[in-house]
C-alpha atoms as a PDB file:
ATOM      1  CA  UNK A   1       0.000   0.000   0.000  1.00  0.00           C
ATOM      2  CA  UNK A   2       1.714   3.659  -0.925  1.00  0.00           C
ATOM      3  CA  UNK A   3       2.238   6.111   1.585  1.00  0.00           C
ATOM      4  CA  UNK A   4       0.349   9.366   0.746  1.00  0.00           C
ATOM      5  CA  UNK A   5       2.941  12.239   0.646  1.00  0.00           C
ATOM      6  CA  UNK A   6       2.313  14.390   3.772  1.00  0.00           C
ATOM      7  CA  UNK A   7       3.132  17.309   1.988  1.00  0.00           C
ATOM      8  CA  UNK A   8       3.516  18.801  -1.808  1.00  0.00           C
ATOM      9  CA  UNK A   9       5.371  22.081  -2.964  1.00  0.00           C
ATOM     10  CA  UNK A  10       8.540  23.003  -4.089  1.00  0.00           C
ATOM     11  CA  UNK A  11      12.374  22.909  -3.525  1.00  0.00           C
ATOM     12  CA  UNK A  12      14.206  26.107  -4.447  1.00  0.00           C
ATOM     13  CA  UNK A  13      17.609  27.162  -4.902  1.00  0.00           C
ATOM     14  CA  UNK A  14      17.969  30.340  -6.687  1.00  0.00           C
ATOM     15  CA  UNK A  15      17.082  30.033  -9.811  1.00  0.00           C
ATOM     16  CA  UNK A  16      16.521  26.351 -10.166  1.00  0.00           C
ATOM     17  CA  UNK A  17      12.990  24.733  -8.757  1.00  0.00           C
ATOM     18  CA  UNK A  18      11.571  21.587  -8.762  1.00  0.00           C
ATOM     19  CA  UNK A  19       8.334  20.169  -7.535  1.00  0.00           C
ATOM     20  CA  UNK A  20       8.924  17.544  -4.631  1.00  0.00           C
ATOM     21  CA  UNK A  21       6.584  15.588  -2.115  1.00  0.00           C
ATOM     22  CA  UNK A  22       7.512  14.935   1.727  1.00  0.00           C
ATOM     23  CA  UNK A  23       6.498  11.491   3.391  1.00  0.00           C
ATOM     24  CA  UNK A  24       7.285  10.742   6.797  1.00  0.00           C
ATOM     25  CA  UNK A  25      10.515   8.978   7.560  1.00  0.00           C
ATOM     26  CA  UNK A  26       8.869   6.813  10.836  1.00  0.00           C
ATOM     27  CA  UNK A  27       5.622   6.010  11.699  1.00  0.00           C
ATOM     28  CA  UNK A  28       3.568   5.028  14.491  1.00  0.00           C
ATOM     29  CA  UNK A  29       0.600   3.546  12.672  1.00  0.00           C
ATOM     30  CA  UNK A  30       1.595  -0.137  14.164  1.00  0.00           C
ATOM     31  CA  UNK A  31       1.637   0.800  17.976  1.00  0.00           C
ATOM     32  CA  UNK A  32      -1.281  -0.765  19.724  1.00  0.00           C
ATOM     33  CA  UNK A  33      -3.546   1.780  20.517  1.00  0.00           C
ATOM     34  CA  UNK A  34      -7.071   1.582  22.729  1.00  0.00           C
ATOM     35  CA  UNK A  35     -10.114   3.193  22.777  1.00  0.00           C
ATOM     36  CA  UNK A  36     -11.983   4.257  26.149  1.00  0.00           C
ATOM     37  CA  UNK A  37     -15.396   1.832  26.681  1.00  0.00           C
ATOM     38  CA  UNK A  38     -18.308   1.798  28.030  1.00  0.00           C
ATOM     39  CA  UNK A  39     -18.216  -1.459  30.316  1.00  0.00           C
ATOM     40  CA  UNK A  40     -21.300  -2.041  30.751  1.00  0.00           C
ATOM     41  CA  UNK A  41     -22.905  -1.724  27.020  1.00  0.00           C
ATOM     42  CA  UNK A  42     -19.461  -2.311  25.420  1.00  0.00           C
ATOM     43  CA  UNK A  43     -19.813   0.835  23.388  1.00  0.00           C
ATOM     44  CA  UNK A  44     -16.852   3.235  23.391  1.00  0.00           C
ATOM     45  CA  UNK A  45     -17.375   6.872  25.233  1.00  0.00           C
ATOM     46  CA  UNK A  46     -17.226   9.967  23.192  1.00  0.00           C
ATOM     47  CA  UNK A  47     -15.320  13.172  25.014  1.00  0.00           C
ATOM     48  CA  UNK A  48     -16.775  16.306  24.756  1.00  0.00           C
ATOM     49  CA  UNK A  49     -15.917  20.291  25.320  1.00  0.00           C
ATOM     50  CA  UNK A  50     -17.721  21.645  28.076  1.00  0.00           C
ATOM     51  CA  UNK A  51     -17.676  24.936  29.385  1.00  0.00           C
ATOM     52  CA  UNK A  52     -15.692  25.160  32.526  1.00  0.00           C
ATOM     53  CA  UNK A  53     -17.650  27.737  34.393  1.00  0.00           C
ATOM     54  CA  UNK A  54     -21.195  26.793  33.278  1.00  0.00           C
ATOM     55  CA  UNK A  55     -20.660  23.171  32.725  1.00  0.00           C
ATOM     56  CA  UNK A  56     -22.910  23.358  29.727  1.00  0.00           C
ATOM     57  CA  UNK A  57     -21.243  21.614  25.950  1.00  0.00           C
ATOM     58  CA  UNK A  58     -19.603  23.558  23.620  1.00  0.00           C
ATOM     59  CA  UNK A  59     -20.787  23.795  20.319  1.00  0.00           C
ATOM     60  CA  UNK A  60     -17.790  22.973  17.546  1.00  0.00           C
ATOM     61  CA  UNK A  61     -18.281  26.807  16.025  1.00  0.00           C
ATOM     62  CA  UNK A  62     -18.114  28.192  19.482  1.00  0.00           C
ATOM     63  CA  UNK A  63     -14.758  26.971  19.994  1.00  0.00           C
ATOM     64  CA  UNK A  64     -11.546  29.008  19.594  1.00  0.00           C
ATOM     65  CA  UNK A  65      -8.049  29.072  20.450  1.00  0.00           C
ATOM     66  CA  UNK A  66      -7.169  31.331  23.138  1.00  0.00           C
ATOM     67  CA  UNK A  67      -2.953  32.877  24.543  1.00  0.00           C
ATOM     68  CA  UNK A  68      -3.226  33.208  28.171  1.00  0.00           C
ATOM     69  CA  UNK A  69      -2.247  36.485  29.451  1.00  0.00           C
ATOM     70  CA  UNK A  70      -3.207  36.349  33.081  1.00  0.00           C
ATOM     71  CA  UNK A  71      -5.404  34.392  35.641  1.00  0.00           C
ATOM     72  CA  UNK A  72      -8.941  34.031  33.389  1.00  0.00           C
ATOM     73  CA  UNK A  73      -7.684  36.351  30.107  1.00  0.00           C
ATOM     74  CA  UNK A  74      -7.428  35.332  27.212  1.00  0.00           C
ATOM     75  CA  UNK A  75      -6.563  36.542  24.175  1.00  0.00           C
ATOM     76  CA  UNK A  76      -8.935  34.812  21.052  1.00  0.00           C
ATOM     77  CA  UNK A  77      -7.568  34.497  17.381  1.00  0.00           C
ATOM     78  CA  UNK A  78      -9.657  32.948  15.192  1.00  0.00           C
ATOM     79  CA  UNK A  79      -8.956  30.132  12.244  1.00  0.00           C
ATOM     80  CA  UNK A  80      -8.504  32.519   9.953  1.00  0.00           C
ATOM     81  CA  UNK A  81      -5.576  34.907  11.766  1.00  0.00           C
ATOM     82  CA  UNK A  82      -3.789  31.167  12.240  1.00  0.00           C
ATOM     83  CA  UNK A  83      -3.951  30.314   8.606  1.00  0.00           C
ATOM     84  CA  UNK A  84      -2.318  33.587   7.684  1.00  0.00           C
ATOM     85  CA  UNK A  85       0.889  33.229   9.848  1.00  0.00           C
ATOM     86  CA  UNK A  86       3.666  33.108   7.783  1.00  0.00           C
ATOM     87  CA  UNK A  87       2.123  31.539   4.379  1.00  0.00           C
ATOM     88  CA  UNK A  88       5.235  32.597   2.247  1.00  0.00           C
ATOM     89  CA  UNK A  89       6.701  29.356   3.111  1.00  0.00           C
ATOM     90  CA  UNK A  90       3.797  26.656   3.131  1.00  0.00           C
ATOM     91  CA  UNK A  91       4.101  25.664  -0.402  1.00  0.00           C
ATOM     92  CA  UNK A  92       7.939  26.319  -1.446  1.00  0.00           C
ATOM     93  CA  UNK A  93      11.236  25.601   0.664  1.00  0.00           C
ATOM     94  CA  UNK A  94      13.905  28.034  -0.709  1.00  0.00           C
ATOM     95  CA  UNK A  95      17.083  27.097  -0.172  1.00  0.00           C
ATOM     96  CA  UNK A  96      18.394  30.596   1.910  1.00  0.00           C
ATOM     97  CA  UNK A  97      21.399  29.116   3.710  1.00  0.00           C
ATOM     98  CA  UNK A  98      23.602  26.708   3.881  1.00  0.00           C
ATOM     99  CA  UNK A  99      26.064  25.292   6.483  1.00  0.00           C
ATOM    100  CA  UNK A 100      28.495  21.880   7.089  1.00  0.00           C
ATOM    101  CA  UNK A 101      26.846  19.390   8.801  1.00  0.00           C
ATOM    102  CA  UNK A 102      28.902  18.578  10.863  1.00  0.00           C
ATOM    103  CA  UNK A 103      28.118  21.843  12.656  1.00  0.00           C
ATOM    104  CA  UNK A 104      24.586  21.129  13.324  1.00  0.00           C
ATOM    105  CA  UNK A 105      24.517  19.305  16.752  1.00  0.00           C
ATOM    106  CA  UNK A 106      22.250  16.187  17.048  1.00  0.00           C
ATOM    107  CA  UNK A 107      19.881  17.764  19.722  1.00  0.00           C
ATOM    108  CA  UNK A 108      18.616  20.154  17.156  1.00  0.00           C
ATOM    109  CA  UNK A 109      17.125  17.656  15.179  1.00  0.00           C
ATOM    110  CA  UNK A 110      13.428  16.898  15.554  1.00  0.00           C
ATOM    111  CA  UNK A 111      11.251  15.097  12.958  1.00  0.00           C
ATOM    112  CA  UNK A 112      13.186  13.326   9.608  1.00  0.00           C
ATOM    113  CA  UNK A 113      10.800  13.397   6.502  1.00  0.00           C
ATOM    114  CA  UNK A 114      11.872  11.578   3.044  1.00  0.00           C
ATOM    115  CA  UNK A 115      11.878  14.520   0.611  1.00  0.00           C
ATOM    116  CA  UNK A 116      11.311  13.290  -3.422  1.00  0.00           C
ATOM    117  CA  UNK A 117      10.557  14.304  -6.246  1.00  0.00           C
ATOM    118  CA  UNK A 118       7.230  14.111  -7.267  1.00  0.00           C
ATOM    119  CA  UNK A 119       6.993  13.869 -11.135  1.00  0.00           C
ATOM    120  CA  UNK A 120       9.857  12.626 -13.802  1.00  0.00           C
ATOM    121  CA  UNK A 121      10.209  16.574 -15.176  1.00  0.00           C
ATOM    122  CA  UNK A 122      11.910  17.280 -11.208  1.00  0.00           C
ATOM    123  CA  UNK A 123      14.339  14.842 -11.439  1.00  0.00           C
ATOM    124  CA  UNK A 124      17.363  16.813 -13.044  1.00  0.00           C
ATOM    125  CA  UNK A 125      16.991  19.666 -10.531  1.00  0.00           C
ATOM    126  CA  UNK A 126      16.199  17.881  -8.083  1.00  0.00           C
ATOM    127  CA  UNK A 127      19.492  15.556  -8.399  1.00  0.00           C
ATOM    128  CA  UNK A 128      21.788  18.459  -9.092  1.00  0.00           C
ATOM    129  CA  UNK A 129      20.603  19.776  -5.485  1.00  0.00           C
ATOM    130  CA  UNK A 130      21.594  17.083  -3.716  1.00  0.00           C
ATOM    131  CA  UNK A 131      24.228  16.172  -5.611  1.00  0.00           C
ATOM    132  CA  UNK A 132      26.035  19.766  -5.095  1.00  0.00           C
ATOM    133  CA  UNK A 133      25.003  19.807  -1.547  1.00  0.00           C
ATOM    134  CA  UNK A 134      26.803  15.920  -0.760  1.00  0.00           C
ATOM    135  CA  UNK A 135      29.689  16.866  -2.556  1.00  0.00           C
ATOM    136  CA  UNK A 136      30.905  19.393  -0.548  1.00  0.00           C
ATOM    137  CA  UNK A 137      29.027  17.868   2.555  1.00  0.00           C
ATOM    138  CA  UNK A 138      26.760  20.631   3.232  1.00  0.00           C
ATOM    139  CA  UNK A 139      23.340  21.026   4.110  1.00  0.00           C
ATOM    140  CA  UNK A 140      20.741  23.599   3.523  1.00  0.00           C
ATOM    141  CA  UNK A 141      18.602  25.803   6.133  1.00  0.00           C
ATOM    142  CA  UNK A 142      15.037  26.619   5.446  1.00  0.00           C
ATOM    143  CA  UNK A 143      11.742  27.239   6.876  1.00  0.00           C
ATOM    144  CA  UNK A 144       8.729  25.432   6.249  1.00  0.00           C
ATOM    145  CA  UNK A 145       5.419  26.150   8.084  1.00  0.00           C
ATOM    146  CA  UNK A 146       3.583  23.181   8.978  1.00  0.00           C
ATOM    147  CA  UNK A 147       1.154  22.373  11.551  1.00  0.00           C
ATOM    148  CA  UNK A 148       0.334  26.168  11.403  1.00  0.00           C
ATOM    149  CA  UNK A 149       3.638  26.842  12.305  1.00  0.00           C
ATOM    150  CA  UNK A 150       6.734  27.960  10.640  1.00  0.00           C
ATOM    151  CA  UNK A 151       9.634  25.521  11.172  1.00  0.00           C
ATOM    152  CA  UNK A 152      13.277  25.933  10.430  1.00  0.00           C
ATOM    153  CA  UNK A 153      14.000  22.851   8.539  1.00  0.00           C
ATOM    154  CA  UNK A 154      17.281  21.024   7.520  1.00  0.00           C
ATOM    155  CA  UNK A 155      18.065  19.554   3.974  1.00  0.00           C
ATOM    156  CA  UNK A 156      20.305  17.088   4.257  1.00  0.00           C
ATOM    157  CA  UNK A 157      21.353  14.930   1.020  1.00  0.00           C
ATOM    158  CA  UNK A 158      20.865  10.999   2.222  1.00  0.00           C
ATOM    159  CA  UNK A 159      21.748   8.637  -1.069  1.00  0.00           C
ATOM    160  CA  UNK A 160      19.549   9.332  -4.086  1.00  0.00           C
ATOM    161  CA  UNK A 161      17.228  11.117  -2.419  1.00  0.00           C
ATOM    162  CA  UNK A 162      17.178  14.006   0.448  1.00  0.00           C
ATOM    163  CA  UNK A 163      16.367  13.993   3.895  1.00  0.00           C
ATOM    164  CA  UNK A 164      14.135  17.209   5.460  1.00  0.00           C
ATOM    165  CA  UNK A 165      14.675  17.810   9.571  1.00  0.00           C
ATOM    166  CA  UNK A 166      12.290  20.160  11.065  1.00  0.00           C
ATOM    167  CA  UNK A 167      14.673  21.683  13.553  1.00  0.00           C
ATOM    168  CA  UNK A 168      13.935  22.545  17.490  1.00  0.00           C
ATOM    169  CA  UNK A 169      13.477  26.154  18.512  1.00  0.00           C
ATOM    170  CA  UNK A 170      15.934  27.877  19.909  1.00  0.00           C
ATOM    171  CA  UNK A 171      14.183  28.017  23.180  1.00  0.00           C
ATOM    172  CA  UNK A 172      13.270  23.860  23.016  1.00  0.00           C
ATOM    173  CA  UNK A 173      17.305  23.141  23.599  1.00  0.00           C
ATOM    174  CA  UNK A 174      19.054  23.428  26.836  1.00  0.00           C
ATOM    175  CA  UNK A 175      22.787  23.278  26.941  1.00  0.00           C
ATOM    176  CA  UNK A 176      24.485  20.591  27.892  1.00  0.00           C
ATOM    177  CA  UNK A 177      27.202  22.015  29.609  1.00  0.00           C
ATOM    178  CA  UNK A 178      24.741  23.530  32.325  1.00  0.00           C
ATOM    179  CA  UNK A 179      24.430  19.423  33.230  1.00  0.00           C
ATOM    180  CA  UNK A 180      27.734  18.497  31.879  1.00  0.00           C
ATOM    181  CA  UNK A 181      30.241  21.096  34.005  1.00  0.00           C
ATOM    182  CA  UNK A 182      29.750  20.294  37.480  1.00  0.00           C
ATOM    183  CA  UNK A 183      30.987  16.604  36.846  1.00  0.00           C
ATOM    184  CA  UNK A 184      33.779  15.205  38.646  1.00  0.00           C
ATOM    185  CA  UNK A 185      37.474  15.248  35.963  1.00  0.00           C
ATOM    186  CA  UNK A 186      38.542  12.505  37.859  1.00  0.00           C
ATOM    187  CA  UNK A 187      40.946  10.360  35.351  1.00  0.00           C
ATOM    188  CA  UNK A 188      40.299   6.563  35.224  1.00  0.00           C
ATOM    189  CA  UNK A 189      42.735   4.292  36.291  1.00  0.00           C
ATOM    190  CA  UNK A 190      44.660   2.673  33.549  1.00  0.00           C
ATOM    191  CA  UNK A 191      44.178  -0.490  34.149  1.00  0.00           C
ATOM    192  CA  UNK A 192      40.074   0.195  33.446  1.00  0.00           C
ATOM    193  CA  UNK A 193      40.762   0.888  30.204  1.00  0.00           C
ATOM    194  CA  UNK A 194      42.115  -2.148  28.283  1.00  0.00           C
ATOM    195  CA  UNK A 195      39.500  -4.157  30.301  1.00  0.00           C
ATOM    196  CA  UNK A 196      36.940  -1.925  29.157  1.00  0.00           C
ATOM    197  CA  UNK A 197      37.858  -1.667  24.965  1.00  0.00           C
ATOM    198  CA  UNK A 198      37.867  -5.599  25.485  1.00  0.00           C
ATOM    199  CA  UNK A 199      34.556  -6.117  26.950  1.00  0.00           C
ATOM    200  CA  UNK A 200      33.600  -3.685  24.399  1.00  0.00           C
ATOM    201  CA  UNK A 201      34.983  -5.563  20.872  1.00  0.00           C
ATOM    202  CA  UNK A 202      33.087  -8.977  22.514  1.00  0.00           C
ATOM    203  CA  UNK A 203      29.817  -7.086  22.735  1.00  0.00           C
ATOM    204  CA  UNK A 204      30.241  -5.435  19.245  1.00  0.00           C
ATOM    205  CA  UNK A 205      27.632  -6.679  16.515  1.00  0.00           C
ATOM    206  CA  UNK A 206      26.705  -4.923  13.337  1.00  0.00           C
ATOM    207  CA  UNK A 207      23.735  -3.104  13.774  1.00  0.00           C
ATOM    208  CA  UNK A 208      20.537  -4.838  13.675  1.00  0.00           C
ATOM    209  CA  UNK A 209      16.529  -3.213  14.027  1.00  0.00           C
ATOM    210  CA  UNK A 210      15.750  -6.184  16.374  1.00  0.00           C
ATOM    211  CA  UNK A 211      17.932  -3.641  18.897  1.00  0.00           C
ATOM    212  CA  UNK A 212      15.105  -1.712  19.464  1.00  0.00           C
ATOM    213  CA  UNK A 213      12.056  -3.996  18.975  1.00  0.00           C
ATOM    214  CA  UNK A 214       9.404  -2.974  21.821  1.00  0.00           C
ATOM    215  CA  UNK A 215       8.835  -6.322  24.366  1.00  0.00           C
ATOM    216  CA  UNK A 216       5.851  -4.303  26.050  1.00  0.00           C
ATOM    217  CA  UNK A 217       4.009  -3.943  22.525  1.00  0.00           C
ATOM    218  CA  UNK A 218       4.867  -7.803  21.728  1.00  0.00           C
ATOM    219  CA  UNK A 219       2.895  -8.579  25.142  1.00  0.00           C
ATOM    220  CA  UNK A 220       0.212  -6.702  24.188  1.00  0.00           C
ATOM    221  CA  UNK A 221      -0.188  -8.165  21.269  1.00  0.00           C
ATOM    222  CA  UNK A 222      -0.012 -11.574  23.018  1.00  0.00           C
ATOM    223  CA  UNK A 223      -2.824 -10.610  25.257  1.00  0.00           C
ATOM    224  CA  UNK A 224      -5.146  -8.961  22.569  1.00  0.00           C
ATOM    225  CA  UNK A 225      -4.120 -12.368  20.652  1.00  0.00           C
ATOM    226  CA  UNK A 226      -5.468 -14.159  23.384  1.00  0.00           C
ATOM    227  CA  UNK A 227      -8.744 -12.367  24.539  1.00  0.00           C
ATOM    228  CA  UNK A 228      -9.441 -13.134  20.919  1.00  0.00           C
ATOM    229  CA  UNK A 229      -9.994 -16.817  21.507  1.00  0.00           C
ATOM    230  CA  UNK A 230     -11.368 -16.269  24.621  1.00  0.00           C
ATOM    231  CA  UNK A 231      -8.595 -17.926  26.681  1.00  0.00           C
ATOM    232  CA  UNK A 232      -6.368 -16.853  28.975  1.00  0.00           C
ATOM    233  CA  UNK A 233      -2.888 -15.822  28.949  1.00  0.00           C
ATOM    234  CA  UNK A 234       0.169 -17.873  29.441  1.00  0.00           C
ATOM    235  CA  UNK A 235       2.388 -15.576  31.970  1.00  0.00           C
ATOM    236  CA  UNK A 236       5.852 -15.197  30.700  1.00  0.00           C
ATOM    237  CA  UNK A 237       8.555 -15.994  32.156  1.00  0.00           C
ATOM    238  CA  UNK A 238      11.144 -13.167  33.599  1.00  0.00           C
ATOM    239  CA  UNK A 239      13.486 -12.689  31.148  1.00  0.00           C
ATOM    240  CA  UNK A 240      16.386 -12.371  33.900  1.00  0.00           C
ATOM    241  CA  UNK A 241      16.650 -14.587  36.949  1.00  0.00           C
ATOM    242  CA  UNK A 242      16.887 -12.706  40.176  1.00  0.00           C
ATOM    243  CA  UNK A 243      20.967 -13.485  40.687  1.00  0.00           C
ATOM    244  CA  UNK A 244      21.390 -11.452  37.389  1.00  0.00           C
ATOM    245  CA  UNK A 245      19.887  -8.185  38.655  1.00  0.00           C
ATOM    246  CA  UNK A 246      22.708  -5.602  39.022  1.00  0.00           C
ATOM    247  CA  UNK A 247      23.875  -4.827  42.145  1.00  0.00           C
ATOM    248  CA  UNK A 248      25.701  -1.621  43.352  1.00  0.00           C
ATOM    249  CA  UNK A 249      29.385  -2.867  42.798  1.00  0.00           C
ATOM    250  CA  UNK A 250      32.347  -1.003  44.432  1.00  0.00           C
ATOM    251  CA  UNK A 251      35.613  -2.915  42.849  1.00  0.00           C
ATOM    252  CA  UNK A 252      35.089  -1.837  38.681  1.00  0.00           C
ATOM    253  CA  UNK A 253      38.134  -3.969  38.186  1.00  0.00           C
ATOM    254  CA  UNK A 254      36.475  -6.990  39.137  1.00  0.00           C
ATOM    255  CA  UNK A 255      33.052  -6.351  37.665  1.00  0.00           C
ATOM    256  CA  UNK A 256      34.932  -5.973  34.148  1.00  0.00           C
ATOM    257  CA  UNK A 257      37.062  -8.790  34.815  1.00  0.00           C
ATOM    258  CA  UNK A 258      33.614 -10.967  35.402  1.00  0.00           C
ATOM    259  CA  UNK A 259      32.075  -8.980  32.565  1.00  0.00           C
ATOM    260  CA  UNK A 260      34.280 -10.535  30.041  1.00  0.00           C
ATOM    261  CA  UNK A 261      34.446 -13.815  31.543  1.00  0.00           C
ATOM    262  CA  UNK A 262      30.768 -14.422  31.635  1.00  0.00           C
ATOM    263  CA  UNK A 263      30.930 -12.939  27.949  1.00  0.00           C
ATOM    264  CA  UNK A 264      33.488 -15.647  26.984  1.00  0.00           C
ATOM    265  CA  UNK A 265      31.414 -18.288  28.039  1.00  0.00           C
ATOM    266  CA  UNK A 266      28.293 -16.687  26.281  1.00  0.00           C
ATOM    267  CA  UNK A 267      30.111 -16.571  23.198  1.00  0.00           C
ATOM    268  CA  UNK A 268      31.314 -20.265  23.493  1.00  0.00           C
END
């Protein structure tokens, strides 16, 4: 089944402009989700607005979004002041800046979309961007408004085709040296070291998506499985026996030297 594109415009660099489509680069559409029910009938429960003084519902064209300015003020704007922030930039990403990558830390980065091109007439342009922009490893800064917001965004080449980063705001990022500076510089002993690159290369394995597969969503799944037939379901056993739960250990030298041993014997 094809993904719809999430988004359709245009990719500009000066002169040259090509029409491209975005898609979403992850997706959550196969997370178990749940609905609230009623127990009694079975039916689910519908939520609804309700006015927090009066208690009385909310019609759908009596609601609005309101910025809080003090205790019970609010300031309204309707649809139609929303829809008019910043539309230079909802249908075309121009190309303003660019920069190396390797200057853009990774805790700016937010969402990754797969940018294309989305007929065969964009092709050309749209390969001579991204070609230019690999070959000298550099990446391009625009903004992009979506969600009814403009969003500096990131155009990083990524093989044939381009990856676009919606990047955080500036006020989204906290530095790291605020956590990072009041650390202890204490040197570790040398003998640590070897110990530690070795228990490292045993544990080394190309990487793999099973890394990050989500247990708790395979249980679910087990259950849901279950309730299905109308049985009940088989408890699983703990994955770790309780002599394998970590324990606050003083000597490091003799937790890496058991480390590796217990990894040798894995291995063999």
């Amino acid at each position: 089944m094809a993904i719809r594109p999430y988004w359709k415009g245009y990719l500009k660099l000066s002169l040259v402009t090509c029409s491209v489509e975005m898609t979403p680069a992850t997706s959550e559409s196969e997370k178990v989700r749940f609905h609230t029910l009623n127990r009694e009938t079975g039916n689910r429960v519908q939520s609804h607005y309700v006015d927090s003084v009066t208690g009385k519902p909310v019609r759908d064209d009596d609601e609005v979004k309101g910025y809080q300015r003090g205790e019970d003020d609010y300031v309204m704007l309707e649809d139609e002041e929303l829809d008019n922030v910043a539309l230079e930039s909802t249908k075309t990403i121009d190309i303003s800046t660019f920069t190396p990558r390797s200057d853009i830390d990774w805790i700016w980065l937010d969402t990754p979309y797969y940018l294309t091109p989305n007929e065969k007439v964009s092709e050309e342009a749209f390969s001579v961007i991204r070609a230019a922009m690999d070959s000298q490893e550099m990446v391009g800064i625009s903004r992009l408004v979506l969600g009814r917001r403009e969003r500096a965004v990131m155009i990083e080449p990524r093989g044939k085709g381009i990856v676009l980063w919606t990047l955080r705001f500036g006020d989204e990022v906290r530095e790291a040296k605020d956590y990072f500076d009041g650390l202890d510089k204490a040197e570790p002993e040398k003998e640590t070291l070897p110990l530690i690159r070795k228990l490292i290369e045993q544990q080394t394995r190309p990487w793999d998506a099973k890394f990050v597969t989500d247990p708790v969503q395979d249980n679910l799944l087990d259950i849901i499985k279950s309730k299905k037939k109308q049985r009940r379901p088989t408890p699983k056993k703990a994955e770790k026996e309780e002599s394998d739960k970590p324990s606050n250990v003083i000597d490091i030298m003799d937790a890496l030297k058991r480390s590796l041993a217990a990894d040798k014997r894995k291995s063999k």
